[in-house]
C-alpha atoms as a PDB file:
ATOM      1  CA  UNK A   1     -37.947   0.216 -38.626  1.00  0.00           C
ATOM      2  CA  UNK A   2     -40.038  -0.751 -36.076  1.00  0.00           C
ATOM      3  CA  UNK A   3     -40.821  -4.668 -35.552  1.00  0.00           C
ATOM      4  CA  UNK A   4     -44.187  -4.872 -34.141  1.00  0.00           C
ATOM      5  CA  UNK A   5     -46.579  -4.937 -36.464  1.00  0.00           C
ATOM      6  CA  UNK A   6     -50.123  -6.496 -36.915  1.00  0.00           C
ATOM      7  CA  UNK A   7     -50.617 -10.251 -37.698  1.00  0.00           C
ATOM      8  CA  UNK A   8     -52.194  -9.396 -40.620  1.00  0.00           C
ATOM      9  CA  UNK A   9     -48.916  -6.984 -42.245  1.00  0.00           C
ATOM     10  CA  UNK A  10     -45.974  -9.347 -41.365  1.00  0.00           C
ATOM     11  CA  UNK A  11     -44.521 -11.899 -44.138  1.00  0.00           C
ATOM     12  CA  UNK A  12     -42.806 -15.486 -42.522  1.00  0.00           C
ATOM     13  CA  UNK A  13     -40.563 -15.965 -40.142  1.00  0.00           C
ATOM     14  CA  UNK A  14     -41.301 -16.321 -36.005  1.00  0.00           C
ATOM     15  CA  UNK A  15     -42.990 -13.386 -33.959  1.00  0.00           C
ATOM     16  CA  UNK A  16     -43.807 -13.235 -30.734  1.00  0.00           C
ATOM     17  CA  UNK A  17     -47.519 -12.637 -29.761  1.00  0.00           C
ATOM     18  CA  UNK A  18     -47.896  -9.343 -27.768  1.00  0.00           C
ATOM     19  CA  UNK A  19     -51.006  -8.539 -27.888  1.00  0.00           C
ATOM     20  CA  UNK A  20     -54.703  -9.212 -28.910  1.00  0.00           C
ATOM     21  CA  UNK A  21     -56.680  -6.086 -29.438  1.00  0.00           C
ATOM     22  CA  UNK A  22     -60.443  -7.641 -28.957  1.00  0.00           C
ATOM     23  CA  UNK A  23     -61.826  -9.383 -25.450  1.00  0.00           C
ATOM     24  CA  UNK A  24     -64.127 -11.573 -27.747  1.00  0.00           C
ATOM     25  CA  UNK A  25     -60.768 -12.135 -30.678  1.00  0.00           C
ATOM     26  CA  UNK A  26     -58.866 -12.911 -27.303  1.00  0.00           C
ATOM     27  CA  UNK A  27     -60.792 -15.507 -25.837  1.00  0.00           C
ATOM     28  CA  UNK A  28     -61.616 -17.320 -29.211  1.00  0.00           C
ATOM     29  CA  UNK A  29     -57.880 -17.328 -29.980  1.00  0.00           C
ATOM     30  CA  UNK A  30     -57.046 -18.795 -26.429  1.00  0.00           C
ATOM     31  CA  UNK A  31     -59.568 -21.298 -27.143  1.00  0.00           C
ATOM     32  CA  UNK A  32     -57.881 -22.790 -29.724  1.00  0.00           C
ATOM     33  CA  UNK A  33     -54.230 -22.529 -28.000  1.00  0.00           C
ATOM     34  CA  UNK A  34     -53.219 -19.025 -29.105  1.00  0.00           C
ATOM     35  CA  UNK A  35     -51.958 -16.899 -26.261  1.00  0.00           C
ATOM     36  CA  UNK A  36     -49.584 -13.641 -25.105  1.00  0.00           C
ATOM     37  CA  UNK A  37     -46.735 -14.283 -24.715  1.00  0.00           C
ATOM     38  CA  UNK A  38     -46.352 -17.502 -27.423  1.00  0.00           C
ATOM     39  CA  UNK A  39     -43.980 -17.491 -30.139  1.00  0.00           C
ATOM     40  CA  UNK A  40     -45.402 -18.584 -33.953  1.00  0.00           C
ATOM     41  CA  UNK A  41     -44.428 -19.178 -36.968  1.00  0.00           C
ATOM     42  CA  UNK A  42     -45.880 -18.035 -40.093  1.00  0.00           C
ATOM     43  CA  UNK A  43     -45.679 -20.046 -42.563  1.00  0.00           C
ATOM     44  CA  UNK A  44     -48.016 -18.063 -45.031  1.00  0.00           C
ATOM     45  CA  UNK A  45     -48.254 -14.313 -45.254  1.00  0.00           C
ATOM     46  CA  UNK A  46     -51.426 -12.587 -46.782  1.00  0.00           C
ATOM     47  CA  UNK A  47     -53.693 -12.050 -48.801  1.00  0.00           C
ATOM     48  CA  UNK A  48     -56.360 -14.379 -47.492  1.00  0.00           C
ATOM     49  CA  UNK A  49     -55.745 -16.451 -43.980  1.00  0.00           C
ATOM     50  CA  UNK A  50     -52.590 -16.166 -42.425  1.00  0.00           C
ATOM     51  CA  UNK A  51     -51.139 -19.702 -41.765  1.00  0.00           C
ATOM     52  CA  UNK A  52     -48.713 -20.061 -38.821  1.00  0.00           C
ATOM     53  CA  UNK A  53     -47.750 -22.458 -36.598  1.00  0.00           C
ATOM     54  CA  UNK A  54     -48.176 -22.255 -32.729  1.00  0.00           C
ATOM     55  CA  UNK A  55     -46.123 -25.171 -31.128  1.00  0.00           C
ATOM     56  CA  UNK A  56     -47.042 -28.531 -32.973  1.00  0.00           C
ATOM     57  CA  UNK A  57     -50.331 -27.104 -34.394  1.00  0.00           C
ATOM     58  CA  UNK A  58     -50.586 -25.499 -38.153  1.00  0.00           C
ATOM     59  CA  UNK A  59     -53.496 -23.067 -37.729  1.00  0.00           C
ATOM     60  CA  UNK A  60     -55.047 -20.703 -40.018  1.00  0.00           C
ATOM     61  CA  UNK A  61     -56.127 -17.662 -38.849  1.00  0.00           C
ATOM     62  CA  UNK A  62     -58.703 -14.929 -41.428  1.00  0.00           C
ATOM     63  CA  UNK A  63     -57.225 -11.930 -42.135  1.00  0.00           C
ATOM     64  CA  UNK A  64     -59.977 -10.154 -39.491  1.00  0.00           C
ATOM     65  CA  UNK A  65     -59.160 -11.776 -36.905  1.00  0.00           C
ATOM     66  CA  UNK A  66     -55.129 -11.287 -37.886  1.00  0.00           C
ATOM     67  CA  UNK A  67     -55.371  -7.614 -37.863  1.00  0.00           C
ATOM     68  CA  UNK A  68     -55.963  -7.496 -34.269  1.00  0.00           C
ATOM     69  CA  UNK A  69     -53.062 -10.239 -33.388  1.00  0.00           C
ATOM     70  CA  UNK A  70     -49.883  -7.457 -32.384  1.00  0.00           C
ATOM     71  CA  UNK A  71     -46.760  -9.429 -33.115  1.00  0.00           C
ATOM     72  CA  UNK A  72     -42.983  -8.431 -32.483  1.00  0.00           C
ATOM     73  CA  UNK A  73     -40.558 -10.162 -34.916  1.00  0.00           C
ATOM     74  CA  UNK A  74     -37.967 -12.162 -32.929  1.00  0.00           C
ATOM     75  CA  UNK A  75     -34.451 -12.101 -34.424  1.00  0.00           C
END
């Protein structure tokens, strides 16, 4: 079973952030503190926004712009 998956397909527990699949996705995401290499939390799975937290921040991301987050679960 393979654990990267998209943003959008995971259920809670902490991932690591490998990759964003969209330039434009990317740099919005960075605005607002979201980056390669970070390690979330999600806190609330799909349907609808995906809530996670990144550091101190509780952010909720829409499920478009979660399918192109690529996430590894961390153990």
């Amino acid at each position: 079973m393979t654990k990267i998956k998209r943003l959008s397909e995971v259920k809670e527990g902490k991932y690591k952030v490998i990759d964003i699949l969209k330039p434009g996705k990317l740099k919005k995401l960075s605005n607002i503190g979201i980056l390669i290499g970070d390690i979330i939390e999600v806190i609330k799975s799909g349907p609808g926004p995906v809530i996670i937290k990144n550091k101190n921040t509780t952010i909720g991301i829409g499920y478009g712009i979660a399918m192109d987050i690529i996430v590894e679960k961390m153990e």
